[in-house]
Protein backbone atom coordinates (compact mmCIF):
# COMPACT_ATOMS: atom_id res chain seq x y z
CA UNK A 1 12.07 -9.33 8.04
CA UNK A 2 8.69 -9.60 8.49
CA UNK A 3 5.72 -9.67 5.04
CA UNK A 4 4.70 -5.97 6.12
CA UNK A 5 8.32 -4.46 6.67
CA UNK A 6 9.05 -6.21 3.37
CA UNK A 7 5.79 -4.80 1.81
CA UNK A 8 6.51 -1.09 2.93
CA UNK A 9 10.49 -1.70 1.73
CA UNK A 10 9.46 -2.63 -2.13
CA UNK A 11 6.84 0.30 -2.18
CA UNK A 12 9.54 2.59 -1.42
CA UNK A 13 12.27 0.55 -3.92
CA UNK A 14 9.32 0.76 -6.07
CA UNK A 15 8.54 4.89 -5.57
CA UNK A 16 12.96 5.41 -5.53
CA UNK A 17 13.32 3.40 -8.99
CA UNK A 18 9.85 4.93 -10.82
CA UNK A 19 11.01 8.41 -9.92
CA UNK A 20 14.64 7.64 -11.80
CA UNK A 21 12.89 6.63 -14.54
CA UNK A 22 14.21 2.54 -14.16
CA UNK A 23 10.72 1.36 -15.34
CA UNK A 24 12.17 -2.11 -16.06
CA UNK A 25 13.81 -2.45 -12.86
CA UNK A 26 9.87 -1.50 -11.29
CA UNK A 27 8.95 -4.73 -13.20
CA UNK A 28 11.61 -6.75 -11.29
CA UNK A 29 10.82 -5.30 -8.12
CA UNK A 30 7.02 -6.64 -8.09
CA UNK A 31 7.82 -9.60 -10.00
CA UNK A 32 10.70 -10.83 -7.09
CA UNK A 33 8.22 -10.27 -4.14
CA UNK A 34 5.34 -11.75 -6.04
CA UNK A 35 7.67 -14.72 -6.45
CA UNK A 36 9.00 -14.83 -3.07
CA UNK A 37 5.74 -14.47 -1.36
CA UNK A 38 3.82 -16.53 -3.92
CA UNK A 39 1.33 -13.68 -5.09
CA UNK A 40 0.10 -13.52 -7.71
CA UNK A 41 1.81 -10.14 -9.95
CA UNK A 42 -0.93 -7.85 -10.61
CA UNK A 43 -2.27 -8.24 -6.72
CA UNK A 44 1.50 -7.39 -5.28
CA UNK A 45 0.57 -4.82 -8.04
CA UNK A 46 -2.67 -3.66 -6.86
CA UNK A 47 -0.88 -3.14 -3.36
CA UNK A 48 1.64 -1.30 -4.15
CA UNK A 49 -0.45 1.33 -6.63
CA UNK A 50 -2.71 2.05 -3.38
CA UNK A 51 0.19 2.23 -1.15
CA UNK A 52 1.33 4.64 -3.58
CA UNK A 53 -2.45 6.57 -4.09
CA UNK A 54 -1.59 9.78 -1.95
CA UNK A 55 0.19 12.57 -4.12
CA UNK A 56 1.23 14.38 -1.02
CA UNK A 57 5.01 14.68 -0.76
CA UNK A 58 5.68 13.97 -4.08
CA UNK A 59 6.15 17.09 -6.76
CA UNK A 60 3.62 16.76 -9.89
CA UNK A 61 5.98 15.25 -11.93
CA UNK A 62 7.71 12.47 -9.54
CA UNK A 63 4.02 11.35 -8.79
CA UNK A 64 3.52 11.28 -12.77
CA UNK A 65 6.40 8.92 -13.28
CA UNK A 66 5.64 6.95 -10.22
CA UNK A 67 2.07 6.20 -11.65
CA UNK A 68 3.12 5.65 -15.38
CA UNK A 69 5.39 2.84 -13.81
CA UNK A 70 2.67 1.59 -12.42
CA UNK A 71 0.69 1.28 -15.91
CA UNK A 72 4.35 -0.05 -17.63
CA UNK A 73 4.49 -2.47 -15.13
CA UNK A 74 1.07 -2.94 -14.99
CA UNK A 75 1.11 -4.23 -19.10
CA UNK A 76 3.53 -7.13 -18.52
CA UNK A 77 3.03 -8.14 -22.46
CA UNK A 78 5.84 -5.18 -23.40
């Protein structure tokens, strides 16, 4: 796999696991690509949020959850 298929794969590992509620599991997901890419964690972060920035398709609430997994994971002192 390429960076970019692997970038759009954890975005959507990222969106499936936020909308369960698996907020730890979020964590993981960013912290495992930032370590095998060697990123730094808040800028595989960063990517992700924006990949995530466009409500549409989502209901209200699954794009609420998706974006307070972004702030939990976001506040890695918890």
């Amino acid at each position: 796999m390429t960076k970019r298929m692997d970038t759009i794969r954890i975005a959507n590992a990222f969106q499936q696991a936020a909308v369960s509620g698996h907020y730890e599991q979020c964590r993981w997901i960013i912290a495992n690509f930032a370590h095998v890419y060697r990123e730094d964690y808040q800028a595989v972060l960063s990517m992700v949020s924006v990949m995530l920035m466009d409500p549409a398709g989502f209901t209200a609430e699954e794009y609420k959850q998706i974006k307070t997994a972004i702030r939990k994971a976001g506040n890695i002192n918890d």
